[in-house]
Protein backbone atom coordinates (compact mmCIF):
# COMPACT_ATOMS: atom_id res chain seq x y z
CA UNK A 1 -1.06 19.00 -47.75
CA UNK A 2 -0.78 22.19 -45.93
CA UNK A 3 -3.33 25.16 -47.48
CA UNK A 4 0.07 27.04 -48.33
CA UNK A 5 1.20 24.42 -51.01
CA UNK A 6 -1.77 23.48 -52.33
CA UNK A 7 -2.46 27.62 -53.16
CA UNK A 8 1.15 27.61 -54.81
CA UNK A 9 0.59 24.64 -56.65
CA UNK A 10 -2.79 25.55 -57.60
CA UNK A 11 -1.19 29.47 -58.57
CA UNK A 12 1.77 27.47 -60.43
CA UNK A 13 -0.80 25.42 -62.52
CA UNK A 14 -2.11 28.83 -63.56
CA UNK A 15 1.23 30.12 -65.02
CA UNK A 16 2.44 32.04 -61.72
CA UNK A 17 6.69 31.52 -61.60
CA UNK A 18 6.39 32.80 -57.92
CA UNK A 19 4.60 30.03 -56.99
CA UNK A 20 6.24 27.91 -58.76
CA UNK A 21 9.70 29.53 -57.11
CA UNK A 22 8.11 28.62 -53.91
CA UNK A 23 7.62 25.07 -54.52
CA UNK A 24 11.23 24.87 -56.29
CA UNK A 25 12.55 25.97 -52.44
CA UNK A 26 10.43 23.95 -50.94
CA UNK A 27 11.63 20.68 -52.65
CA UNK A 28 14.77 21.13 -54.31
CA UNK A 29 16.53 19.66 -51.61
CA UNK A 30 14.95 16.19 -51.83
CA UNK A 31 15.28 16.29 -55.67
CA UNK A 32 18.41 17.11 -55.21
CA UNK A 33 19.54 14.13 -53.11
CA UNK A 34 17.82 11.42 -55.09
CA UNK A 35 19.86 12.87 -58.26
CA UNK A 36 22.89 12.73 -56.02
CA UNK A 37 22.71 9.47 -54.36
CA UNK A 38 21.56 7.77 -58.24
CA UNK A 39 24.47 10.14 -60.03
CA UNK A 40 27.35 10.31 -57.30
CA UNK A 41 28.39 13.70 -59.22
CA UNK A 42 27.50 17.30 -58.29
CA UNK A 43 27.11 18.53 -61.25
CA UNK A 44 25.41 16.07 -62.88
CA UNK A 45 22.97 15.98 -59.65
CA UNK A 46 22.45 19.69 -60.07
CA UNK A 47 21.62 20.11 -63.86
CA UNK A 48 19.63 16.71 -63.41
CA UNK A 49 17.88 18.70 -60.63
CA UNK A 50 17.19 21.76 -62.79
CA UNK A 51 15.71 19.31 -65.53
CA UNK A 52 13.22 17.42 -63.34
CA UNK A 53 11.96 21.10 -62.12
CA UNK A 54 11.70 21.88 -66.08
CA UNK A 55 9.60 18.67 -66.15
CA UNK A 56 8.06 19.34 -63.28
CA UNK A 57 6.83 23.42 -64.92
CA UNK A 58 5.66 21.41 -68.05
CA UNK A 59 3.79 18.66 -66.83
CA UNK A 60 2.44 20.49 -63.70
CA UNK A 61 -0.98 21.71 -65.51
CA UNK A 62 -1.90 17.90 -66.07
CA UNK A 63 -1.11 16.97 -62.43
CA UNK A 64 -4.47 16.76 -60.97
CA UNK A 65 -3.61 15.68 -57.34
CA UNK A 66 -4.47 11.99 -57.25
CA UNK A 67 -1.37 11.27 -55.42
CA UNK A 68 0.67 13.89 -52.71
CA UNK A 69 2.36 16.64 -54.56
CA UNK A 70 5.69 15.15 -53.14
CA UNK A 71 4.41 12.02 -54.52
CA UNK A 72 4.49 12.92 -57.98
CA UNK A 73 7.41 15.26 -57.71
CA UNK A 74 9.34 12.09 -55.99
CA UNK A 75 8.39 10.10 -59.25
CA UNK A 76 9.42 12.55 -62.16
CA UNK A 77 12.81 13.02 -60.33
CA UNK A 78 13.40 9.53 -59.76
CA UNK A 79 12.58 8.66 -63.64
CA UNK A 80 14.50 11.43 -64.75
CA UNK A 81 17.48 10.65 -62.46
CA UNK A 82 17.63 7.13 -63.74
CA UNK A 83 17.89 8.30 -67.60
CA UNK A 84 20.08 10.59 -66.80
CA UNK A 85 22.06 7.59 -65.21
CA UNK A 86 21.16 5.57 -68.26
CA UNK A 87 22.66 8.08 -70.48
CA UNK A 88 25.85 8.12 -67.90
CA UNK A 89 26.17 4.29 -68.44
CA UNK A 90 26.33 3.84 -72.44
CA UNK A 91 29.08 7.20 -71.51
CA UNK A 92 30.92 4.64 -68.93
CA UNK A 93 31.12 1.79 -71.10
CA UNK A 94 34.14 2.93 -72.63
CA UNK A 95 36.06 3.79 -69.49
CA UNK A 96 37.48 0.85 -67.77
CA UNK A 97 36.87 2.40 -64.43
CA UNK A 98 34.10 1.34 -62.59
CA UNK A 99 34.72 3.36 -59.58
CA UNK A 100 33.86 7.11 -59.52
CA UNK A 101 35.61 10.31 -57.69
CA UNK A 102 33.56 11.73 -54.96
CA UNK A 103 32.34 15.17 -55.34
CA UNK A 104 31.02 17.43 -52.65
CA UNK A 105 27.25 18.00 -52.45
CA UNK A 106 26.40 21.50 -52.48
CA UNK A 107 22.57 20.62 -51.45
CA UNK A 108 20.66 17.96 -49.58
CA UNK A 109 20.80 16.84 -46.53
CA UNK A 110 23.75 17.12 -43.85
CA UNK A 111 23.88 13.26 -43.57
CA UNK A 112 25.74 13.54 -47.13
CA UNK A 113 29.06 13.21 -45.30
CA UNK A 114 27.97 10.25 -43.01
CA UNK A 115 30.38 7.14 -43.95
CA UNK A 116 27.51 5.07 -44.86
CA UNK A 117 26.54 8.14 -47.84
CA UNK A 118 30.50 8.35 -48.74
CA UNK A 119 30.17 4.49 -49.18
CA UNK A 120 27.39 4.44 -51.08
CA UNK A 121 28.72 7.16 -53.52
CA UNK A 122 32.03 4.91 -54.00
CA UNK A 123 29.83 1.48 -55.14
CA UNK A 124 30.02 0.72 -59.17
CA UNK A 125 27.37 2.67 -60.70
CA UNK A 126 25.07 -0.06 -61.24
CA UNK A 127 24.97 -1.29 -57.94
CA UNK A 128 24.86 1.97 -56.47
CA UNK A 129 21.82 2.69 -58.24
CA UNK A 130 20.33 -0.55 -57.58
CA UNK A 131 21.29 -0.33 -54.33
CA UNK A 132 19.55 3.55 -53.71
CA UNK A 133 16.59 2.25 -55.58
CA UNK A 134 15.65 -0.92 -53.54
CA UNK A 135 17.30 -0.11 -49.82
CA UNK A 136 16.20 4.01 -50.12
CA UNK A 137 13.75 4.35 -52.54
CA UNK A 138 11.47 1.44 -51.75
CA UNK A 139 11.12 0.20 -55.02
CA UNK A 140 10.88 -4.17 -55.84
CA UNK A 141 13.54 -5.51 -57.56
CA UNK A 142 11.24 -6.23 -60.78
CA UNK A 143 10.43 -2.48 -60.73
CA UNK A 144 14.05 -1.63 -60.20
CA UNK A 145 15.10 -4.05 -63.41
CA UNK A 146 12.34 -2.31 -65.76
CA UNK A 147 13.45 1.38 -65.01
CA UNK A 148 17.10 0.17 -65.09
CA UNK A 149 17.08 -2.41 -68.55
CA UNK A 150 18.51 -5.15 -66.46
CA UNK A 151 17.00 -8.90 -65.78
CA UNK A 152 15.85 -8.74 -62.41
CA UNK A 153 18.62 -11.24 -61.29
CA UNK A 154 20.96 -8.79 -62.36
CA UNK A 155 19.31 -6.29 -59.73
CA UNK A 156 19.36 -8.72 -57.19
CA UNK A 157 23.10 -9.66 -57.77
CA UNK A 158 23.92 -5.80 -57.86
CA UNK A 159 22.15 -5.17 -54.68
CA UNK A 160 23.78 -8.39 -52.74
CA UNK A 161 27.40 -6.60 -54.52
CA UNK A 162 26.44 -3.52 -52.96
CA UNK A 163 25.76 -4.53 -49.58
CA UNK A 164 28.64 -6.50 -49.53
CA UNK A 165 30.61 -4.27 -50.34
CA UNK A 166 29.46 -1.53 -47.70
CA UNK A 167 29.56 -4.06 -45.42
CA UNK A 168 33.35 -4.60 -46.05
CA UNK A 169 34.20 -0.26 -46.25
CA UNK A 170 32.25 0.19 -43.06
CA UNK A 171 33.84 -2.38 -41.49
CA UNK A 172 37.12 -1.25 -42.09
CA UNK A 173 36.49 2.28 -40.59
C-alpha cells in the first residue's frame, strides 16, 4: 500500500470527505465493474456502486487494515452486489424472461465491449452471476452457493450452463 492511500484512508477514518473523495476515484472503477458484470444493468451497477461507497464511509472507522484496503473494499462490493442481485431475482421471478437487454457501461474497464463481456452480460442471471463469481471472482462453488441461497449443485450446474453457453455465442461470432 502506497504512503498516499494509506494517509487518505487513515484521513477518511478521521471524518475527512476529501480523502475519502480520493479513495472513491481511486476505486470506483473496480466497484463499478463487479456491480456490472453481477447486475448486467447500468443503472443498477451505478446506484449499487454509490451504496457499497455508503458502506464503505460507514464501516471504514472499524476497518483496521488486517487485509489490503482493496481487499476489503473488493469484499463489501461483492456482498453488496450479490443482494442487490438477490433483491433483482425475487423482482425476476415474475417475468418470464430470463434473458436481459444490454446496457452500455458508463465506467469500468474498456474490455466491457469485448465479445466475451457482451456474452457474459447476455447469460440468465443466475448463471451469470455464478459464472462472474467462480471464473472472475475466485470464489469455490460452496462459497458461491452460501452468498447466492442455492445448493452447491445448483452453482455447479449454473456455471457448466454458463460456459456452455459462451462457448456456443463465441463460437458463432
Amino acid at each position: 500500500m502506497t504512503t498516499e492511500l494509506l494517509q487518505a484512508i487513515t484521513a477518511a477514518q478521521q471524518g475527512d470527505k476529501q480523502a475519502f473523495y480520493i479513495l472513491y476515484q481511486k476505486f470506483i472503477g473496480r466497484v463499478y465493474a463487479i456491480c456490472w458484470r453481477l447486475l448486467a444493468n447500468k443503472q443498477k451497477a451505478e446506484d449499487t456502486s454509490q451504496e457499497v461507497f455508503i458502506k464503505v464511509w460507514q464501516q471504514l472507522p472499524q476497518f483496521r487494515g488486517d487485509s489490503s484496503f482493496a481487499t476489503w473494499l473488493h469484499s463489501i462490493a461483492t456482498r453488496t452486489a450479490i443482494d442487490s442481485w438477490r433483491q433483482d431475482k425475487y423482482l425476476r421471478l415474475t417475468d418470464s424472461s430470463d434473458e436481459i437487454t444490454l446496457t452500455e457501461p458508463s465506467v469500468g474497464c474498456a474490455s466491457e465491449l469485448a465479445p466475451l463481456e457482451q456474452a457474459i452480460q447476455r447469460l440468465p442471471a443466475q448463471a451469470r452471476a455464478v459464472f462472474v463469481l467462480f471464473a472472475l471472482e475466485g470464489y469455490q462453488h460452496q462459497e458461491i452457493a452460501a452468498l447466492l441461497g442455492i445448493a452447491e449443485g445448483t452453482s455447479k450446474a449454473q456455471y457448466f450452463r454458463a460456459r456452455q453457453l459462451l462457448q456456443e455465442w463465441l463460437a458463432d461470432e
